[in-house]
Protein backbone atom coordinates (compact mmCIF):
# COMPACT_ATOMS: atom_id res chain seq x y z
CA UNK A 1 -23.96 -0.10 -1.49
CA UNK A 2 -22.02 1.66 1.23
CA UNK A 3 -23.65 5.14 2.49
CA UNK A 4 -20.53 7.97 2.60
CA UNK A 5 -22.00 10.03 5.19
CA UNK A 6 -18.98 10.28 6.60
CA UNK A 7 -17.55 13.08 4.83
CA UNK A 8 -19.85 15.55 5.12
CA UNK A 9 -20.31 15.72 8.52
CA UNK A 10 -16.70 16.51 8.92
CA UNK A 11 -17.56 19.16 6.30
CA UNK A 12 -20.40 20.38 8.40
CA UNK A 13 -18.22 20.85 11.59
CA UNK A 14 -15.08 22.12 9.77
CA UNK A 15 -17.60 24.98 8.10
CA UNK A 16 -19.46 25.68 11.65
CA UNK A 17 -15.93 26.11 13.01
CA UNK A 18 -15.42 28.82 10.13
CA UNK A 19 -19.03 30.62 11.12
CA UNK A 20 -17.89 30.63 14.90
CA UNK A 21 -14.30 32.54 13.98
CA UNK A 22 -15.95 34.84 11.26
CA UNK A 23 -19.21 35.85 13.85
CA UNK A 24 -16.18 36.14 17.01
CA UNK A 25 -14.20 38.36 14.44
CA UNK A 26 -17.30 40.31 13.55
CA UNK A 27 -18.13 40.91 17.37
CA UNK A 28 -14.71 42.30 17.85
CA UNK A 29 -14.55 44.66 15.26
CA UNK A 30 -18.40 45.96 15.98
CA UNK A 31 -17.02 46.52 19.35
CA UNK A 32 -14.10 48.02 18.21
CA UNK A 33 -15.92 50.58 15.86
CA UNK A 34 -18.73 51.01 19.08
CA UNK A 35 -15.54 52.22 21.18
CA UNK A 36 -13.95 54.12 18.77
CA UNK A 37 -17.08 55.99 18.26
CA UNK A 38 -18.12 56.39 21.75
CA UNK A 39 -14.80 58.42 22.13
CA UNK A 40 -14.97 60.11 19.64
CA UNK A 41 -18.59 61.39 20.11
CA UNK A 42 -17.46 61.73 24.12
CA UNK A 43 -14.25 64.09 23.12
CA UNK A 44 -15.14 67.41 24.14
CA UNK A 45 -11.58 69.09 23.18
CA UNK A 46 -12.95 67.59 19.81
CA UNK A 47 -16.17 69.46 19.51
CA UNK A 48 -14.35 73.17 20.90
CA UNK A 49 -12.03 72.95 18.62
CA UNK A 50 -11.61 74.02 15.34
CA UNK A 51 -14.45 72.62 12.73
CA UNK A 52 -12.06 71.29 10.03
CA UNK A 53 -10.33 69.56 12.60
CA UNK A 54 -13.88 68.08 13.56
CA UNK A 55 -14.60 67.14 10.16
CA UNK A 56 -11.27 65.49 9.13
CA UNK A 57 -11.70 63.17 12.35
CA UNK A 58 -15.29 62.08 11.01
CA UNK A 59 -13.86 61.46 7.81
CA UNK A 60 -11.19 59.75 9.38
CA UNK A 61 -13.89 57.73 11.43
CA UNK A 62 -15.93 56.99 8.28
CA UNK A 63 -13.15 55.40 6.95
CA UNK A 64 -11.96 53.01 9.39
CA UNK A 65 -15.89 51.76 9.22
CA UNK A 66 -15.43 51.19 5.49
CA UNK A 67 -11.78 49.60 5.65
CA UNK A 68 -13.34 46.85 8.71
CA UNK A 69 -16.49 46.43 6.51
CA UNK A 70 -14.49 45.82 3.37
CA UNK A 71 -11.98 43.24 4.98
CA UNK A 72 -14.91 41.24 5.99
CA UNK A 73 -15.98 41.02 2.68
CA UNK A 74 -12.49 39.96 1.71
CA UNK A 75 -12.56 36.40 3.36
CA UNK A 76 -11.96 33.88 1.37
CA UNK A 77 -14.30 30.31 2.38
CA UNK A 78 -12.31 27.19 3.00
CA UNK A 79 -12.60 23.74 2.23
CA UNK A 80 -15.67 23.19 0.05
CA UNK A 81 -18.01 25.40 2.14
């Protein structure tokens, strides 16, 4: 009987390829998110000026973190991994 090993180490590689993009992806947007917050918590016009203002911003923050967590959990596998 012939052994068909051969297919799933091309499976294997093709699906580490997919880890490597996904984890490079994920370290861009955490350092994306670490920026934007760093500015915003550095903005010192931010914090003198008026507290609504303030607020809307962290909302506006808090959602950008939900919209780049959510779009990770959007990607669709490929291939039979």
């Amino acid at each position: 009987m012939k052994n068909n090993n051969k297919g799933k180490g091309n499976c294997y590689g093709e699906m580490l390829k997919q880890f490597k993009t996904l984890q490079e992806r994920l370290n861009e947007m955490k350092e994306t998110v670490s920026d934007l917050k760093e500015r915003y918590e550095n903005d010192v016009e931010l914090r003198e000026g008026c507290p609504d203002e303030y607020e809307a911003d962290r909302a506006a923050y808090e959602a950008v973190r939900e919209i780049c967590l959510d779009s990770l959990l959007d990607i669709k596998p490929k291939g039979d991994a």
